[in-house]
Protein backbone atom coordinates (compact mmCIF):
# COMPACT_ATOMS: atom_id res chain seq x y z
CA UNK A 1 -54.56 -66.65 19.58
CA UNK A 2 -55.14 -68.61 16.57
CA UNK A 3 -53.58 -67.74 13.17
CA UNK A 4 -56.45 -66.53 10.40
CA UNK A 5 -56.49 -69.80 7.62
CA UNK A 6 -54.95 -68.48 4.58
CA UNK A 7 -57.31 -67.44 1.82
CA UNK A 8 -58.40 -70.38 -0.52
CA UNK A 9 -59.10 -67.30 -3.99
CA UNK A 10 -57.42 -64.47 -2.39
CA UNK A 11 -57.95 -60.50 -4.19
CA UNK A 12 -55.46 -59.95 -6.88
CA UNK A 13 -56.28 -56.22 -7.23
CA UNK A 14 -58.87 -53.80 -6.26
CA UNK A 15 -59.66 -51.11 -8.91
CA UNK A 16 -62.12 -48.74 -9.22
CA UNK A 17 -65.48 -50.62 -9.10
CA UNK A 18 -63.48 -53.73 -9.80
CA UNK A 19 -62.62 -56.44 -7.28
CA UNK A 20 -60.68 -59.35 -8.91
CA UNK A 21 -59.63 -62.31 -7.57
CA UNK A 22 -56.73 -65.21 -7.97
CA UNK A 23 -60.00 -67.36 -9.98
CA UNK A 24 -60.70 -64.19 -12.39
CA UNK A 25 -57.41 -63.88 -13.13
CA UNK A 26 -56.43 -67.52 -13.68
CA UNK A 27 -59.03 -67.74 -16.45
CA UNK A 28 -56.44 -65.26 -18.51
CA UNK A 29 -54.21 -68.73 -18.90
CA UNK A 30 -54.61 -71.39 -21.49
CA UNK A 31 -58.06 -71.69 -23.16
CA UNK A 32 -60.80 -70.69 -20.73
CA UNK A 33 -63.78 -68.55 -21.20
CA UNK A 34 -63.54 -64.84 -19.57
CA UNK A 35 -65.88 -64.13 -16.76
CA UNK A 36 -67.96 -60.99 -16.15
CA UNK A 37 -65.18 -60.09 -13.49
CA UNK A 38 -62.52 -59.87 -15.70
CA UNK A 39 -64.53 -58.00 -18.29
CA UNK A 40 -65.91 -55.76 -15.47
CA UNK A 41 -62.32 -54.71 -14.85
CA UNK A 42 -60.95 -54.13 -18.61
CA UNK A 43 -63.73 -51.64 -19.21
CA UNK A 44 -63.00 -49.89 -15.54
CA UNK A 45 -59.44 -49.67 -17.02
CA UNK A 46 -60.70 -48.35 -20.05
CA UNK A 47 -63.23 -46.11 -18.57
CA UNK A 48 -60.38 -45.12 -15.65
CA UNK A 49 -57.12 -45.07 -17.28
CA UNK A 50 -57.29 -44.89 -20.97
CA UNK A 51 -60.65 -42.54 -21.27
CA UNK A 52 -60.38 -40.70 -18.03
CA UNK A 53 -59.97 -37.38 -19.50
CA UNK A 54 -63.34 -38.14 -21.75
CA UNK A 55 -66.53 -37.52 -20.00
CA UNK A 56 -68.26 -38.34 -23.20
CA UNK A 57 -67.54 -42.06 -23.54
CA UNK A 58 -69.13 -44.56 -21.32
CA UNK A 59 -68.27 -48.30 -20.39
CA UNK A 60 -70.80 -50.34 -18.82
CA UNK A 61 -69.93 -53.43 -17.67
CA UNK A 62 -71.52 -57.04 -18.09
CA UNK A 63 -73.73 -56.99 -14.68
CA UNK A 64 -75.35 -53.53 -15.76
CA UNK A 65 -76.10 -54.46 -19.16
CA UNK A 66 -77.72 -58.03 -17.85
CA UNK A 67 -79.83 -56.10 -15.52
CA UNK A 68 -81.56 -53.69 -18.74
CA UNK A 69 -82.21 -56.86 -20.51
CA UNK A 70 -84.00 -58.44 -17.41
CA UNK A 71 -85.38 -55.97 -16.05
CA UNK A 72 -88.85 -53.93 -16.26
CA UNK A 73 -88.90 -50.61 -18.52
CA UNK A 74 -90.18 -49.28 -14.98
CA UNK A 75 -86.65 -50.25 -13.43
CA UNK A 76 -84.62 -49.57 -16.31
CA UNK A 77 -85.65 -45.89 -16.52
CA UNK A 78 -84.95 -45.46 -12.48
CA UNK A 79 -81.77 -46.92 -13.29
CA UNK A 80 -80.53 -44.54 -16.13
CA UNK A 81 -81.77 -41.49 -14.22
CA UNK A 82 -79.30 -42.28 -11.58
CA UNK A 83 -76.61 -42.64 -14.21
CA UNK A 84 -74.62 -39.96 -15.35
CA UNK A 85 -75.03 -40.02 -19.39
CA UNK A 86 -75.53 -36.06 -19.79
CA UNK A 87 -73.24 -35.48 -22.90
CA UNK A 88 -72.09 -38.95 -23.31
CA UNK A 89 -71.91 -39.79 -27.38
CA UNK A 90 -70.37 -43.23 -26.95
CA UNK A 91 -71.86 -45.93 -24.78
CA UNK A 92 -69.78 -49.83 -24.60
CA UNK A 93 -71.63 -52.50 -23.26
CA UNK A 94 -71.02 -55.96 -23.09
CA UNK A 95 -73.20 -58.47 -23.42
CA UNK A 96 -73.97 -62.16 -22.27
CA UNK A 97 -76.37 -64.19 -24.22
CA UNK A 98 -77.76 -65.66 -20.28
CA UNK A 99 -81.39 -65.25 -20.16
CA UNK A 100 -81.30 -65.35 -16.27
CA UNK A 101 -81.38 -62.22 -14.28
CA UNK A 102 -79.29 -63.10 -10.82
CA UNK A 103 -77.48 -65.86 -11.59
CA UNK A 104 -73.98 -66.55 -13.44
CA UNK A 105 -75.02 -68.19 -16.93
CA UNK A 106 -74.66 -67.81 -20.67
CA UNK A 107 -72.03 -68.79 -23.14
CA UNK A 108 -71.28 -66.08 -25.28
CA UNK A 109 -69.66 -62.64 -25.49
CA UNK A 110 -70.53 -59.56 -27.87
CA UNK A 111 -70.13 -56.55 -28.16
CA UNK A 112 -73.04 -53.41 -28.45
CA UNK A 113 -72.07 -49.51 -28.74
CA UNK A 114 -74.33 -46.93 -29.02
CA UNK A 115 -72.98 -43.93 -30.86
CA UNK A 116 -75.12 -40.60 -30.39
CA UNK A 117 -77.98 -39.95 -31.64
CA UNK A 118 -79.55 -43.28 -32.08
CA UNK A 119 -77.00 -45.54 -33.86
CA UNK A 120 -76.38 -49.40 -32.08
CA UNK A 121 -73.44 -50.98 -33.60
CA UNK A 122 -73.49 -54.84 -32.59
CA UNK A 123 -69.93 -57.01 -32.89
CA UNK A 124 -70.51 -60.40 -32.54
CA UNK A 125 -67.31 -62.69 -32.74
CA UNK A 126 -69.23 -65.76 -33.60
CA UNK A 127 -71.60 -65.09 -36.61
CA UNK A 128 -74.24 -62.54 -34.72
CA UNK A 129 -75.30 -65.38 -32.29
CA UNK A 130 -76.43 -62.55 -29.47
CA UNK A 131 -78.21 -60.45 -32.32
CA UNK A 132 -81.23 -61.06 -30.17
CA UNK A 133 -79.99 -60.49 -26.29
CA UNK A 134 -78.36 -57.36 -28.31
CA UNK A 135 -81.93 -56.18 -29.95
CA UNK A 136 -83.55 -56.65 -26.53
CA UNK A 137 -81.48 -54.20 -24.76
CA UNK A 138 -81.69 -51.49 -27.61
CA UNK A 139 -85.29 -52.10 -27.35
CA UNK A 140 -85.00 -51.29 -23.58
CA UNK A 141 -82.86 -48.53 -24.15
CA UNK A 142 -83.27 -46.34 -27.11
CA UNK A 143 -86.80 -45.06 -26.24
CA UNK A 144 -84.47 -43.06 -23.39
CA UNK A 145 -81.49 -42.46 -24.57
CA UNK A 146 -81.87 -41.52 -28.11
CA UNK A 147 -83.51 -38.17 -28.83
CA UNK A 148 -87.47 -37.68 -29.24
CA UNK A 149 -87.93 -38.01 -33.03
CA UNK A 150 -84.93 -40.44 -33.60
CA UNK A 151 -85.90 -43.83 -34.85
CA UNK A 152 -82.91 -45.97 -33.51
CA UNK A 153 -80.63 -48.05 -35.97
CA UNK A 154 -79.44 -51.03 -35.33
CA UNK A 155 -76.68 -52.75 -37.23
CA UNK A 156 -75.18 -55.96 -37.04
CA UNK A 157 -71.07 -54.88 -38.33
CA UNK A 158 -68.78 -57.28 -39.20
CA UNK A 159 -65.63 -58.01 -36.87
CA UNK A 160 -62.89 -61.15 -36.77
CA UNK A 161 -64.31 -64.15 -36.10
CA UNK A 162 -63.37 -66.39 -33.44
CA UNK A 163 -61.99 -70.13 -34.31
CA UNK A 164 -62.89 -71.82 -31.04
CA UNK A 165 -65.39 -72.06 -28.16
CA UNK A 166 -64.04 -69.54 -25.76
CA UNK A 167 -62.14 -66.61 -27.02
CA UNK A 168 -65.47 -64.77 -27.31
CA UNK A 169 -64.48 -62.53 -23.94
CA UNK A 170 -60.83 -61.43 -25.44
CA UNK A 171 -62.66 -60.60 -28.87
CA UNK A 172 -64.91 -58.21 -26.58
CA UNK A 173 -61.99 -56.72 -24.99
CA UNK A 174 -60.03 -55.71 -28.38
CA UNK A 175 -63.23 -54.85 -30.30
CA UNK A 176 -63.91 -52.56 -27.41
CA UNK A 177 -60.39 -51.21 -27.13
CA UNK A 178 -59.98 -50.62 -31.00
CA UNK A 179 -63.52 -49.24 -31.48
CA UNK A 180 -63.29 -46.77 -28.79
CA UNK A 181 -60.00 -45.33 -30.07
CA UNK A 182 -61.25 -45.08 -33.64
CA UNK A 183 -65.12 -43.30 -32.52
CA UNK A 184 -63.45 -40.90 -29.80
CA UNK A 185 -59.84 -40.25 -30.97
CA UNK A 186 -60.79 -40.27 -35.09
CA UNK A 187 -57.96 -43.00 -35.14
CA UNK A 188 -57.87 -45.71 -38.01
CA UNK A 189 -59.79 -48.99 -37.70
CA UNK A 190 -56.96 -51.43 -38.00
CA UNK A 191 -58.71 -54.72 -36.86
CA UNK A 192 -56.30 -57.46 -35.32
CA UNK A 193 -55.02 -60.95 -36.87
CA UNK A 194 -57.78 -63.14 -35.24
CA UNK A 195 -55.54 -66.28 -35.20
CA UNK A 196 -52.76 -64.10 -33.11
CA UNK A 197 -55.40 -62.29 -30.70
CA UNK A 198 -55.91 -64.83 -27.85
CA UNK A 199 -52.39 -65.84 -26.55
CA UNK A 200 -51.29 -61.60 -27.54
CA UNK A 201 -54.52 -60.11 -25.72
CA UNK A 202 -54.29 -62.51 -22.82
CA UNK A 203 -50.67 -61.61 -21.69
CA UNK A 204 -51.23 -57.68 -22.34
CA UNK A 205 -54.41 -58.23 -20.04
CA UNK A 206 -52.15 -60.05 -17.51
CA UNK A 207 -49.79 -57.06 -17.39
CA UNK A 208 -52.36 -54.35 -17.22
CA UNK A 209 -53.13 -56.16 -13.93
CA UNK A 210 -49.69 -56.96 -12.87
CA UNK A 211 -48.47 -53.15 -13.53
CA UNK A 212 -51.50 -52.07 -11.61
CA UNK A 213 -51.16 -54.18 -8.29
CA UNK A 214 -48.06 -51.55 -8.01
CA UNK A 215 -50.36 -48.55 -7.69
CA UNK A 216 -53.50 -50.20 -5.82
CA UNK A 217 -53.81 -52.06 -2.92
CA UNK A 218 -55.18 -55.53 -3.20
CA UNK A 219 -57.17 -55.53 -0.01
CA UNK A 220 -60.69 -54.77 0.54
């Protein structure tokens, strides 16, 4: 019998809806760019862990958010009706500035929250460079989400900027975190020393994993 060849990216944790691997979480060292994996899982913790009590605050992660901007109107309404977003006041996306639909692309990270009844709040890291992608999926959305009679809003709000070329992921991650406690839990909106956030968030991100390999199992 011949021994099974070890596992070249083997799973780090399985959680929720979100698989990671020993690549995804690598990228949380030095200066590399976050993937959709990692931010996938961040916004399961958040919708999971942090928010699970909530049923009226919704995280939807980087895949989902590509597909409303690619997709037909058609497709996007089958989609929502599947989705559970009776009562939800809060809605987190993130968003890629990739204009491909089923491929990994792009080069940028924002942040877009809708805020009931028709409000989009856009947080862009890096001087609104996904104002667009972000304008294209309110466009998609808000004829669906918001209230008949409600002309949507959109507003471009200002956030800390980033000082280099891939810290646009970890911006996401805080803005998301921060934003989420201030709009659901009335708590102040402190925002974080930019120059400090990318070696802080990246080894609280690293623990949140570590401390929940304990409680998941890492196989699939």
């Amino acid at each position: 019998m011949t021994s099974k060849p070890p596992n070249k990216d083997p799973i780090v944790l399985n959680f929720e809806n979100s698989l990671l691997r020993q690549s995804d979480v690598s990228l949380l060292d030095g200066s590399r760019w976050l993937n959709d994996k990692l931010l996938g899982f961040f916004f399961e913790y958040l919708q999971n862990v942090e928010f699970k009590d909530d049923n009226s605050i919704l995280f939807v992660c980087p895949e989902i958010v590509q597909f409303f901007k690619r997709a037909s109107e058609s497709d996007v309404e089958a989609f929502l009706d599947c989705m559970d977003l009776d009562g939800k006041t809060l809605i987190f996306m993130a968003l890629n500035d990739s204009e491909e639909y089923d491929t990994p692309s792009g080069s940028h990270w924002s942040l877009l929250v809708y805020r009931s009844p028709a409000a989009f709040f856009h947080y862009d890291s890096c001087d609104d460079h996904n104002e667009r992608s972000a304008r294209d999926i309110v466009n998609k959305l808000s004829p669906r989400i918001c209230p008949i009679g409600c002309d949507a809003t959109f507003v471009n709000c200002d956030c800390p900027r980033q000082s280099n070329c891939y810290d646009c992921g970890l911006f996401v991650v805080l803005n998301a975190m921060l934003l989420s406690r201030h709009f659901a839990q009335d708590k102040p909106l402190e925002w974080y020393d930019a120059n400090c956030a990318s070696r802080n968030e990246r080894e609280r991100l690293k623990k949140i994993i570590h401390n929940l390999k304990g409680h998941h199992s890492s196989s699939v």
